[in-house]
Protein backbone atom coordinates (compact mmCIF):
# COMPACT_ATOMS: atom_id res chain seq x y z
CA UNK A 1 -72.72 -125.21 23.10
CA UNK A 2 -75.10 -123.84 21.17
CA UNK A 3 -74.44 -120.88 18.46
CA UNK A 4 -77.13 -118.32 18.25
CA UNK A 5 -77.88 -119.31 14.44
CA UNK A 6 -78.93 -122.73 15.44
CA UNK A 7 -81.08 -121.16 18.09
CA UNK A 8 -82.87 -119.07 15.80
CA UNK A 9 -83.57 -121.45 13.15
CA UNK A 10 -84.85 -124.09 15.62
CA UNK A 11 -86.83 -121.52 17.09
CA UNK A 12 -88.27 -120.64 13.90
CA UNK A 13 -88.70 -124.16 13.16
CA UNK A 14 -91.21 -124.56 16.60
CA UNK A 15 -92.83 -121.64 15.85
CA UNK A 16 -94.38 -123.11 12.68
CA UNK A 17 -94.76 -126.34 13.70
CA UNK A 18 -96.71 -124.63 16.86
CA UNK A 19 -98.87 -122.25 14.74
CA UNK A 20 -99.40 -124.88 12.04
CA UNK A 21 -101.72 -126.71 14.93
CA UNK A 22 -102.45 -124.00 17.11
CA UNK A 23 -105.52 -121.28 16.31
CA UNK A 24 -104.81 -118.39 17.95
CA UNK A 25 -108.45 -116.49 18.86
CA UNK A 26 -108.75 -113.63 20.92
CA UNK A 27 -112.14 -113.71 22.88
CA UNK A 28 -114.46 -110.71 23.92
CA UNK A 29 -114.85 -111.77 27.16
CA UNK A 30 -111.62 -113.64 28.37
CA UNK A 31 -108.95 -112.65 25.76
CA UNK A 32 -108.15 -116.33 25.93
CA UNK A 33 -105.94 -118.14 23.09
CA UNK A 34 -107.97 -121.26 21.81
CA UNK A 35 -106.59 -124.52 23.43
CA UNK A 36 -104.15 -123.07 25.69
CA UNK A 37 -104.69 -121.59 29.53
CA UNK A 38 -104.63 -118.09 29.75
CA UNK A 39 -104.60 -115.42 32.85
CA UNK A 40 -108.67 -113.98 32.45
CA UNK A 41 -108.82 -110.70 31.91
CA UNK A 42 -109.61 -108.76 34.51
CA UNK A 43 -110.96 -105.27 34.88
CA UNK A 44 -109.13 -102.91 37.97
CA UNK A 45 -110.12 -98.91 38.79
CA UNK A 46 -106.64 -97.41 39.77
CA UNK A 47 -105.15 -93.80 40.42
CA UNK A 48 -102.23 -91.88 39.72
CA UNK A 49 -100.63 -88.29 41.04
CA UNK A 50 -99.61 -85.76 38.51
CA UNK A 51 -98.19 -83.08 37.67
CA UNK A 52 -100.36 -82.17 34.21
CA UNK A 53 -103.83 -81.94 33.49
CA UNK A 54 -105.54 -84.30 30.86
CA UNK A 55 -106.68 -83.16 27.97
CA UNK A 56 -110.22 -84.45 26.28
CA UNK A 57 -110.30 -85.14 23.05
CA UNK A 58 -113.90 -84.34 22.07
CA UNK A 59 -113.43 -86.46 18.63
CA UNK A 60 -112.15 -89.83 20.35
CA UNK A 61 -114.23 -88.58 23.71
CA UNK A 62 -111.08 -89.61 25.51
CA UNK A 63 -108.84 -88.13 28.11
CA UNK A 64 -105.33 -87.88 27.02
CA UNK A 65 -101.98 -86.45 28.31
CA UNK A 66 -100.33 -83.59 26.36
CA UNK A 67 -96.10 -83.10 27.24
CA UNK A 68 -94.03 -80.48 25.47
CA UNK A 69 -92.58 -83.55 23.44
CA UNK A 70 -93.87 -86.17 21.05
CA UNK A 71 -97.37 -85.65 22.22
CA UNK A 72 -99.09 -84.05 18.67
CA UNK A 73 -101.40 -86.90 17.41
CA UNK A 74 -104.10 -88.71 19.21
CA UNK A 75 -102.31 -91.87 19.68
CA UNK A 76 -99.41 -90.62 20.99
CA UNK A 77 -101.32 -88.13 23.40
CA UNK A 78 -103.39 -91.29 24.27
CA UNK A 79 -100.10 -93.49 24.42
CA UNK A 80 -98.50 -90.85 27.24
CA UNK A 81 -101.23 -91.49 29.71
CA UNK A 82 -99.51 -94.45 30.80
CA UNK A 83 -96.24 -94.77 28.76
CA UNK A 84 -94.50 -97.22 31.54
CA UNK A 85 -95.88 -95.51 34.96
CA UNK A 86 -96.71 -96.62 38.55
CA UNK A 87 -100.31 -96.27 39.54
CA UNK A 88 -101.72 -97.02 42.76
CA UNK A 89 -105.18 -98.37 43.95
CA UNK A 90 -107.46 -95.29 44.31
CA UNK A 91 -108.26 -96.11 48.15
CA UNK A 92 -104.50 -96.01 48.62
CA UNK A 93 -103.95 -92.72 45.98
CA UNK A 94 -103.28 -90.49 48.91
CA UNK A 95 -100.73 -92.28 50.79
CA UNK A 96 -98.13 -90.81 48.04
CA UNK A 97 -99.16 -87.63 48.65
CA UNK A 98 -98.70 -87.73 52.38
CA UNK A 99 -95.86 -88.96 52.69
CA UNK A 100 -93.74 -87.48 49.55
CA UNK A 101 -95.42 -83.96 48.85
CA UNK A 102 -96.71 -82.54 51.99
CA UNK A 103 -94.17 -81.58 54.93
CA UNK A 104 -92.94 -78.23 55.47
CA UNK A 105 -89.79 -79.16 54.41
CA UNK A 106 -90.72 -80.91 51.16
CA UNK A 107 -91.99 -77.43 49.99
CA UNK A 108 -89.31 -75.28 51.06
CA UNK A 109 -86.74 -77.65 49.00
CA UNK A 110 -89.32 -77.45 45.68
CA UNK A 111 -89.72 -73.77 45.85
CA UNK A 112 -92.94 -73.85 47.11
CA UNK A 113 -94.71 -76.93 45.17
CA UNK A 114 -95.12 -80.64 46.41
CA UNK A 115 -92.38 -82.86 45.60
CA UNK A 116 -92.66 -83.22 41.71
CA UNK A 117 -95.13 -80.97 41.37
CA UNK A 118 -97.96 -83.32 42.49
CA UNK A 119 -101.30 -81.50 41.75
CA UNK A 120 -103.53 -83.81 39.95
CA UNK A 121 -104.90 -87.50 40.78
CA UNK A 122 -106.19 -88.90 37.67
CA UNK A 123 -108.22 -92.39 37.85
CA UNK A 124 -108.03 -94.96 35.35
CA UNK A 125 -110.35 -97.79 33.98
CA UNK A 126 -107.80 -100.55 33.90
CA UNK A 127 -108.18 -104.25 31.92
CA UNK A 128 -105.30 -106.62 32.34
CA UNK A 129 -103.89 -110.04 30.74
CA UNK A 130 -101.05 -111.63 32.65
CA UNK A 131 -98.56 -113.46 30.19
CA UNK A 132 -98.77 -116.69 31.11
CA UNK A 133 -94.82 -117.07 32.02
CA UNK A 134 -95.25 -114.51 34.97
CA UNK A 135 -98.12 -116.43 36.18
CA UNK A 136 -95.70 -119.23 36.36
CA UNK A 137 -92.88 -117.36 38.07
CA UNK A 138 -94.93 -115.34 40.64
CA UNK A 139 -98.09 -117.09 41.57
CA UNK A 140 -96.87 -118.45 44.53
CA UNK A 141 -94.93 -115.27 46.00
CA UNK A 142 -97.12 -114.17 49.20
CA UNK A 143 -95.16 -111.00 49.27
CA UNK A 144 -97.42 -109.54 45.70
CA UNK A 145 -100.63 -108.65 45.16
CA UNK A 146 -101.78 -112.18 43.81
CA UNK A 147 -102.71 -111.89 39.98
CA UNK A 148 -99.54 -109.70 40.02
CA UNK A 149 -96.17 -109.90 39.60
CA UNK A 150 -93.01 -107.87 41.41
CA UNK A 151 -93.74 -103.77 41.11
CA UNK A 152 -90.98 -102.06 39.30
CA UNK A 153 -90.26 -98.45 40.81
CA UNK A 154 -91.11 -96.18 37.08
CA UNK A 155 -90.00 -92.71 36.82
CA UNK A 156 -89.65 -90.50 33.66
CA UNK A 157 -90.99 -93.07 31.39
CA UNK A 158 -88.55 -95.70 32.09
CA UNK A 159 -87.68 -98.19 34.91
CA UNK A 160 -85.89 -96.54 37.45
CA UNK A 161 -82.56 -97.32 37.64
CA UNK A 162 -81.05 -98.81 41.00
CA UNK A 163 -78.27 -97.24 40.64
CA UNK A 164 -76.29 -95.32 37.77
CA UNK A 165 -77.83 -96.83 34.44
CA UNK A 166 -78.69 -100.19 35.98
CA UNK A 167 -81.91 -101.26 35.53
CA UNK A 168 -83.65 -103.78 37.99
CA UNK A 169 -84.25 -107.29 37.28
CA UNK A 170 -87.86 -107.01 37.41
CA UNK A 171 -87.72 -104.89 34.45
CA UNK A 172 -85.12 -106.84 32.44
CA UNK A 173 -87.39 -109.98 32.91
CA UNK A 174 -90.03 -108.35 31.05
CA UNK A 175 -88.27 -109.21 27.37
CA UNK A 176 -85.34 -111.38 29.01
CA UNK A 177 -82.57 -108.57 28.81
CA UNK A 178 -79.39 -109.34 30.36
CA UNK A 179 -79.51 -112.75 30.31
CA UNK A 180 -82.27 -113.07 32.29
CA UNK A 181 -85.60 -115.22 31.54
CA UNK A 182 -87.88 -113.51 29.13
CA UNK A 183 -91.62 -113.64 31.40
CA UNK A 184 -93.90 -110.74 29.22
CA UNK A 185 -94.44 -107.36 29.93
CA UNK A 186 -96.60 -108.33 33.39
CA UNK A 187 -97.72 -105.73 34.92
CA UNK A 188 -96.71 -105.57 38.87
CA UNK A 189 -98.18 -105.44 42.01
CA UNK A 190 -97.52 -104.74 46.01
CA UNK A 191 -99.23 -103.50 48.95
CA UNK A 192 -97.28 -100.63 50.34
CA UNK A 193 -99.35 -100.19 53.93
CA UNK A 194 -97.36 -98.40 56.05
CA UNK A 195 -94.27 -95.53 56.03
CA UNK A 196 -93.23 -93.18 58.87
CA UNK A 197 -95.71 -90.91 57.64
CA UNK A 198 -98.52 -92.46 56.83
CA UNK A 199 -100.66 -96.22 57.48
CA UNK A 200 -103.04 -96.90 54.43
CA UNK A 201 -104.18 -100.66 54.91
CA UNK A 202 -105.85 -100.54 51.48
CA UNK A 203 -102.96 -99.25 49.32
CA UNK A 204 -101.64 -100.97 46.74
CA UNK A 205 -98.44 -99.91 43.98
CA UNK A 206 -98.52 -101.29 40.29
CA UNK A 207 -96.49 -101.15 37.80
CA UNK A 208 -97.27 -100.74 33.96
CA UNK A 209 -94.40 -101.38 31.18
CA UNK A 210 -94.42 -99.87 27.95
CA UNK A 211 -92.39 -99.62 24.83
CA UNK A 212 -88.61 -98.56 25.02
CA UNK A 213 -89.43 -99.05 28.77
CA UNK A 214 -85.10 -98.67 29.37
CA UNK A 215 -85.22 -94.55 27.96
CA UNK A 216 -87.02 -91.63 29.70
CA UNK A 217 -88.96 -90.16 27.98
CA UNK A 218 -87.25 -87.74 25.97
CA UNK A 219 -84.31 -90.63 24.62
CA UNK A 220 -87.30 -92.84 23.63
CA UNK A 221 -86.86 -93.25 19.53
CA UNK A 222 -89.18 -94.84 17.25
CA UNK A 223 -86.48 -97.91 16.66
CA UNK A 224 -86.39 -98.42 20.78
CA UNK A 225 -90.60 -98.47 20.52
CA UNK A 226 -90.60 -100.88 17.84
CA UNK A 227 -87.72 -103.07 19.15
CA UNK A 228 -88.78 -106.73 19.63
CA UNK A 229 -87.26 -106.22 23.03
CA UNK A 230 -88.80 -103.35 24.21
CA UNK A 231 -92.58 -103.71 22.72
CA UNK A 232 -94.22 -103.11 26.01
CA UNK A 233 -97.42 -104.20 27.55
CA UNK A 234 -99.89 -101.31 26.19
CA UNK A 235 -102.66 -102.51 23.67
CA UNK A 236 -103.51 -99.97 20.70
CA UNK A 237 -105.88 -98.27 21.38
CA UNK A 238 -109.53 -99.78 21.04
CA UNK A 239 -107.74 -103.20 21.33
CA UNK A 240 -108.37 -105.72 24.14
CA UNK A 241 -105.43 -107.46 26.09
CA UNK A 242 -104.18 -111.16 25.30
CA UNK A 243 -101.18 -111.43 27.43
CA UNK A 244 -99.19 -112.25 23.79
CA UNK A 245 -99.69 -109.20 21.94
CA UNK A 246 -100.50 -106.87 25.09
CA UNK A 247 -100.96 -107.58 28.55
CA UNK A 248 -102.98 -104.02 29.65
CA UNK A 249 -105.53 -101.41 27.76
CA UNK A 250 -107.06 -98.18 29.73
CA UNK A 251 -109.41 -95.16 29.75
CA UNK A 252 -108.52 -92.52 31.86
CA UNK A 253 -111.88 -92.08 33.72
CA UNK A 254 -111.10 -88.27 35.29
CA UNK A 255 -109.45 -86.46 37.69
CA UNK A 256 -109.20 -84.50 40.80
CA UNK A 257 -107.29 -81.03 41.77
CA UNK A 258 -105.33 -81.98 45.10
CA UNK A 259 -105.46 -77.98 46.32
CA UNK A 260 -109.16 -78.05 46.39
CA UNK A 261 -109.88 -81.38 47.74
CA UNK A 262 -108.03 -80.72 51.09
CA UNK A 263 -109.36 -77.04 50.88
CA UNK A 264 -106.21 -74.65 50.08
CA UNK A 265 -108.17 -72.89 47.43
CA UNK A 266 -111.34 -72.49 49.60
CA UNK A 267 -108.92 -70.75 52.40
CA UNK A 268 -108.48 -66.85 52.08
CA UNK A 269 -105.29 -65.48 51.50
CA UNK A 270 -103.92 -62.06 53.77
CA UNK A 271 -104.45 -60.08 50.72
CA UNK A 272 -108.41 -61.19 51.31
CA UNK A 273 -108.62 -63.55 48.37
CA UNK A 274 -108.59 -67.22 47.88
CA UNK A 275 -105.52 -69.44 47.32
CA UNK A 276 -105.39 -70.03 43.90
CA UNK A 277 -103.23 -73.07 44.41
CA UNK A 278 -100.58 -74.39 46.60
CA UNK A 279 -97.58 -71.95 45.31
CA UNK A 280 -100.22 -69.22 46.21
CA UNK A 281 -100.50 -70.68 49.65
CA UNK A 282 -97.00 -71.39 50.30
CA UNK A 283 -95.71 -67.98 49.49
CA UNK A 284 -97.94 -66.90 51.76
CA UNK A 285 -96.33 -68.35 54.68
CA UNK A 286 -98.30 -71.76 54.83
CA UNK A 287 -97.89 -75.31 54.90
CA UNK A 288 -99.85 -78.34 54.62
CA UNK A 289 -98.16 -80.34 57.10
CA UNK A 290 -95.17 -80.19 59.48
CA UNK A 291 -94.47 -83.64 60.31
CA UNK A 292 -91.86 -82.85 62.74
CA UNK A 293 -94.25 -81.08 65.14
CA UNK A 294 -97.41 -82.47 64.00
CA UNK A 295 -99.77 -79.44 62.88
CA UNK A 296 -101.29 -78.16 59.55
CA UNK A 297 -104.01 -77.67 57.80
CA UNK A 298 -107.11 -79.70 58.78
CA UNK A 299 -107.67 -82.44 55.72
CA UNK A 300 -104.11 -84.32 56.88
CA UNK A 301 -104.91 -84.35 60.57
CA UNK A 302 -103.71 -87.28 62.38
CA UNK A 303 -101.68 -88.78 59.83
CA UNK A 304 -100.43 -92.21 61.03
CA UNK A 305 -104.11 -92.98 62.59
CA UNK A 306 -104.95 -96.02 59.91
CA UNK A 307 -108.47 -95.16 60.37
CA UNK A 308 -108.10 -91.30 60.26
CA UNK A 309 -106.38 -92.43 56.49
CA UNK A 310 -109.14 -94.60 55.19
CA UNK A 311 -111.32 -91.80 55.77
CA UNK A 312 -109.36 -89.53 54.19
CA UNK A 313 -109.33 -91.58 51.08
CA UNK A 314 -113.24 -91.99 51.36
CA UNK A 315 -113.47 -88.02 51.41
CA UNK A 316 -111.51 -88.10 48.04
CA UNK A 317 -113.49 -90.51 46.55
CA UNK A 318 -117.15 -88.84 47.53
CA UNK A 319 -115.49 -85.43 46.47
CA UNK A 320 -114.92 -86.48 42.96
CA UNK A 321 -118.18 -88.74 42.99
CA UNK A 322 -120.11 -85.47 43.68
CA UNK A 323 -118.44 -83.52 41.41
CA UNK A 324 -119.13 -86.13 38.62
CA UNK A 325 -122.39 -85.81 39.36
CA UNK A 326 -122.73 -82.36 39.64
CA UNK A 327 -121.31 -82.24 35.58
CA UNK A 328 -119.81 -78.74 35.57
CA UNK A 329 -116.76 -77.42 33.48
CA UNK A 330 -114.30 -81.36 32.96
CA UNK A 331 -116.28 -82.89 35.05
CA UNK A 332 -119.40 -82.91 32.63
CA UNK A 333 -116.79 -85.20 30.36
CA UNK A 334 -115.76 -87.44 33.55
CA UNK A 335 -117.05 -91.38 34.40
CA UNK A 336 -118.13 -92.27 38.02
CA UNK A 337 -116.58 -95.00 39.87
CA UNK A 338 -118.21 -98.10 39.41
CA UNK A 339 -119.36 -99.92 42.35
CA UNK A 340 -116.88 -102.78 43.88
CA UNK A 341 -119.85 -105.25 43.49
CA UNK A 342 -120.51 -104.61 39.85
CA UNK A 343 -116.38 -105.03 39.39
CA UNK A 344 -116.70 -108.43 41.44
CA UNK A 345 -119.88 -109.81 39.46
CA UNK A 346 -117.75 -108.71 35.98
CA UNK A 347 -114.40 -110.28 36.84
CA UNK A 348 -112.98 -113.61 37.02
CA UNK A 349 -112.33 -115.58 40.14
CA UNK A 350 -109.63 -115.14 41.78
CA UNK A 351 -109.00 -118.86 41.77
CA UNK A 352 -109.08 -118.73 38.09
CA UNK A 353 -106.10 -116.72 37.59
CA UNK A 354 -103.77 -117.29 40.82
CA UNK A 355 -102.50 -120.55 42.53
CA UNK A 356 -102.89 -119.49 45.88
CA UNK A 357 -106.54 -118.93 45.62
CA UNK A 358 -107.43 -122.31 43.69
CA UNK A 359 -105.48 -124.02 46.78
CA UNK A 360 -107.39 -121.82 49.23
CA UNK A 361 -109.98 -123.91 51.01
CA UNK A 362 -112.30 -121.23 50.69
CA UNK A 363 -110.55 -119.10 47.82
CA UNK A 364 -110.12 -116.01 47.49
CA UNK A 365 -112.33 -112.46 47.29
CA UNK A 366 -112.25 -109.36 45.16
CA UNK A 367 -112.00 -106.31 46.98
CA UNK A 368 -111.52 -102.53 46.42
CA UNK A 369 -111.69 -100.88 43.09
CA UNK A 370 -108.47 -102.21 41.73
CA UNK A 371 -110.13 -105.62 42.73
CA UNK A 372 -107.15 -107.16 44.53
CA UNK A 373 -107.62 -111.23 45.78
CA UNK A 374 -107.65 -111.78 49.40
CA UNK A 375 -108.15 -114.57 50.51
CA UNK A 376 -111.68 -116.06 52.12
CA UNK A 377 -111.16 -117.71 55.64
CA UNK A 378 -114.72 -119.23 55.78
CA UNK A 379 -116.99 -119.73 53.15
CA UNK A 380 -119.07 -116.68 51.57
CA UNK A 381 -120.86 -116.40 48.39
CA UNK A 382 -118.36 -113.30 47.84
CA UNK A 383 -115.79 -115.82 47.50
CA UNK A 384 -116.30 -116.70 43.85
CA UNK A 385 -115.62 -120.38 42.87
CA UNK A 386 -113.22 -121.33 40.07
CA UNK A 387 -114.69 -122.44 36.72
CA UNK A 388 -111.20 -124.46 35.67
CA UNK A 389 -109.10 -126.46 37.35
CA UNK A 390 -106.06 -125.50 38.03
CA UNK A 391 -103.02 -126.77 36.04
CA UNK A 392 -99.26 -126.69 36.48
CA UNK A 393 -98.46 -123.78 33.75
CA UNK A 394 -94.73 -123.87 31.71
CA UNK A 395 -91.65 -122.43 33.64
CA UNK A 396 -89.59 -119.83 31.70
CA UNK A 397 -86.32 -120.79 31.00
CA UNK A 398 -82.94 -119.08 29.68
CA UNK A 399 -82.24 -119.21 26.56
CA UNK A 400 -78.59 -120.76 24.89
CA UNK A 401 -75.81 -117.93 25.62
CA UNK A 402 -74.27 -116.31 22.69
CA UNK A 403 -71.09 -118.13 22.10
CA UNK A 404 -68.09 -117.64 20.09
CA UNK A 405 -67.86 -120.09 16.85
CA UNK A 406 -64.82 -120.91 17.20
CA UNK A 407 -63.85 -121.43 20.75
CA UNK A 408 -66.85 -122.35 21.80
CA UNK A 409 -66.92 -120.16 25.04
CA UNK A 410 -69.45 -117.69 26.56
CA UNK A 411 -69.35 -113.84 24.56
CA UNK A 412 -69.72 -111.15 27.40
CA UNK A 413 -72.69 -109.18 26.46
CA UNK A 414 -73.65 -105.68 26.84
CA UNK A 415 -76.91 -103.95 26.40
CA UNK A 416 -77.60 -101.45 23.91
CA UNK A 417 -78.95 -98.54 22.69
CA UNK A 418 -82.57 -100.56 21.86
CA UNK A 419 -81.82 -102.95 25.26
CA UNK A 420 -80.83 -105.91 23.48
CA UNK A 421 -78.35 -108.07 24.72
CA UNK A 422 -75.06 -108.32 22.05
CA UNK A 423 -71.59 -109.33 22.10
CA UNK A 424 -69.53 -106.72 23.75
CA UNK A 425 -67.34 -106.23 20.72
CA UNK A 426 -70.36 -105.13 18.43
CA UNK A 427 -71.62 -102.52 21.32
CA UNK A 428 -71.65 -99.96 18.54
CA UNK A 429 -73.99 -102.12 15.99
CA UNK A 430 -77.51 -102.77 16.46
CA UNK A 431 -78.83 -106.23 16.63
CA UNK A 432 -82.25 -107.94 17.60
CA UNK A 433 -81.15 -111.29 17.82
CA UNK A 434 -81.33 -112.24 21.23
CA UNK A 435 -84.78 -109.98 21.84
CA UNK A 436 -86.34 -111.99 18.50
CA UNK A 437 -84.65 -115.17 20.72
CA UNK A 438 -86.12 -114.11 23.95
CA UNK A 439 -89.96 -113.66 22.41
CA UNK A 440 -89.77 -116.24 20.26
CA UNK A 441 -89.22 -118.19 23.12
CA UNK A 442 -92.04 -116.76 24.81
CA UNK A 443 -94.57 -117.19 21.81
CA UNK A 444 -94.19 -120.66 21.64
CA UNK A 445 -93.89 -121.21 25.39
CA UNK A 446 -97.11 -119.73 25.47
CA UNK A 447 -98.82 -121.54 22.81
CA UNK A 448 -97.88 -124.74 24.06
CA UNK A 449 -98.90 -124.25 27.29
């Protein structure tokens, strides 16, 4: 067996014999590392439901988020826009809202608001790197969004735990916690079409992973961010993905307010005024939606009618197009949506980056704003053709357990407070071994590949 000392130093050891042949170059246009294949980056419009406004920051003419903690300079206000969070493809934005913060009941259990508060949609300008290791693992799973790897539920700033403090595996893949295989901080992906309350064909979840991704937000520290183990996937800002260094980089584009898109603040209260939000209109003896007897206010009519929802999500979309146009108050400071067919002609093929599509026949198309591959039953010039061929790509594998010098046997491990793996009996010290083990592993994997 092997002691983790060895393991390091012959880690070390590849690592300089990789990078002492190996140039490492990050490209403007496909973030690609010289002589090695690389996911090509690929640039996806996606949404998200809040509870807080953004805040523009007329100096860095961005939109940031501003929380009552750790939120005073620009890159941390730019950092907690997407500090490990689930988005959702923007044609699929409202399924979330229909069928979490809308029935009667919902309200009357959150005093009067939608389940957490839900208020805002906010739409990002997305570019993503796959590390190549998740490529490997999840390329052939028909169950993700291809280019994507398994979505990992994200709540509070961390991954949600199934149960107690355990984390899923998804999430301890990302850096190879718990003894499982270290893949990158990949950013996940899965169509989530239908639910009792709601059928959106076009809806897709994603998750993003960012430092200290195992704390909420409030128990993240400085050593969990800067932990080899829990680095994330965010690029600085003003820095391009690689799918070594970062696998995802953003803009928030805008947002919408939910109560005036499906009209509560156009409707007039019974003291002769206007809503002035959905507390407002709940206290006043209203409801968006009663799913048990199927009535409410007009916008969520016919709720499980797939085509009914597509429209709905095309009213959202024109609502906030015309209101970028229209440049008044926030909205003067907002981007439009760019149009699917500019996204296509800019991106990669879809047989470029995912298995599935290079052994397509046909291959696969780009579709939506988040630009997810389906793929082409009969030839089309929207089915882009790849410009590589495709090549089997390195498996991840575990790395040596942590054994015990002198009897030679298997240490239990425990996680801790930074989410790196240690011997039980030191579950009071801090260590980075086995994280500097795990993406060491990963760095060279990916270099050689």
């Amino acid at each position: 067996m092997v002691s983790v000392a060895s393991t390091c130093a012959a880690l070390l050891l590849a690592i300089t014999s990789v990078t002492a042949t190996n140039s490492t170059t990050n490209s403007t246009t496909t973030g690609s590392t010289s002589g090695a294949w690389q996911f090509k980056r690929v640039r996806t419009i996606q949404a998200r439901v809040q509870s807080d406004l953004p805040h523009w920051d007329a100096t860095h003419k961005e939109w940031v988020a501003i929380f009552p903690q750790n939120t005073v300079t620009f890159d941390q206000r730019y950092v907690a826009a997407m500090d490990t969070i689930n988005t959702a493809s923007v044609e699929g934005a409202l399924f979330y809202v229909q069928t979490e913060g809308i029935d009667i009941n919902v309200q009357k259990q959150n005093n009067c608001m939608r389940k957490s508060n839900m208020t805002y949609i906010w739409f990002f300008d997305i570019e993503i790197v796959q590390p190549v290791l998740s490529v490997a693992e999840f390329g052939t799973d028909t169950a993700l969004a291809r280019e994507y790897g398994p979505f990992t539920a994200m709540d509070n700033g961390q991954c949600t735990p199934t149960s107690g403090t355990t984390l899923p595996k998804s999430c301890m893949q990302f850096t190879g916690l718990g003894g499982n295989v270290a893949l990158g901080d990949y950013i996940g992906g899965e169509p989530r079409a239908t639910h009792q309350y709601a059928n959106y064909a076009n809806n897709y979840w994603f998750s993003y992973p960012n430092s200290c991704f195992t704390q909420t937000f409030t128990a993240k520290t400085d050593a969990c961010r800067k932990s080899a183990a829990q680095k994330g996937g965010m690029c600085a800002y003003g820095t391009k993905p690689d799918g070594i260094n970062c696998t995802y980089s953003f803009s928030v584009m805008g947002y919408i307010n939910i109560d005036e898109l499906v009209g509560i603040t156009s409707m007039v209260s019974t003291n002769g005024k206007n809503y002035t939000g959905h507390v407002d209109f709940c206290r006043d003896g209203q409801y968006e939606w009663d799913f048990a007897n199927s009535k409410g206010i007009p916008f969520w009519s016919d709720p499980l009618n797939v085509t009914a929802n597509a429209d709905r999500s095309s009213k959202m979309m024109d609502f906030y197009t015309a209101k970028v146009k229209e440049g008044k108050g926030d909205y003067a400071n907002m981007k439009p949506f760019p149009q699917v067919s500019d996204l296509v002609t800019q991106n990669p093929s879809c047989s470029d980056n995912n298995v599935q599509c290079a052994n397509n026949a046909n291959g696969c198309q780009r579709t939506l704003l988040s630009q997810i591959c389906v793929p082409c039953t009969s030839s089309s010039a929207s089915c882009k053709s790849p410009t590589r061929k495709w090549k089997d790509l390195p498996k991840a594998t575990l790395a040596p357990p942590i054994t015990d010098a002198v009897s030679g046997k298997a240490v239990p491990t425990v996680t801790n407070a930074l989410g790196v793996s240690i011997p039980a009996s030191q579950a009071g010290a801090s260590s980075a071994m086995t994280a500097t083990i795990s993406m060491a592993v990963l760095a060279v994997v990916a270099l050689m590949a």
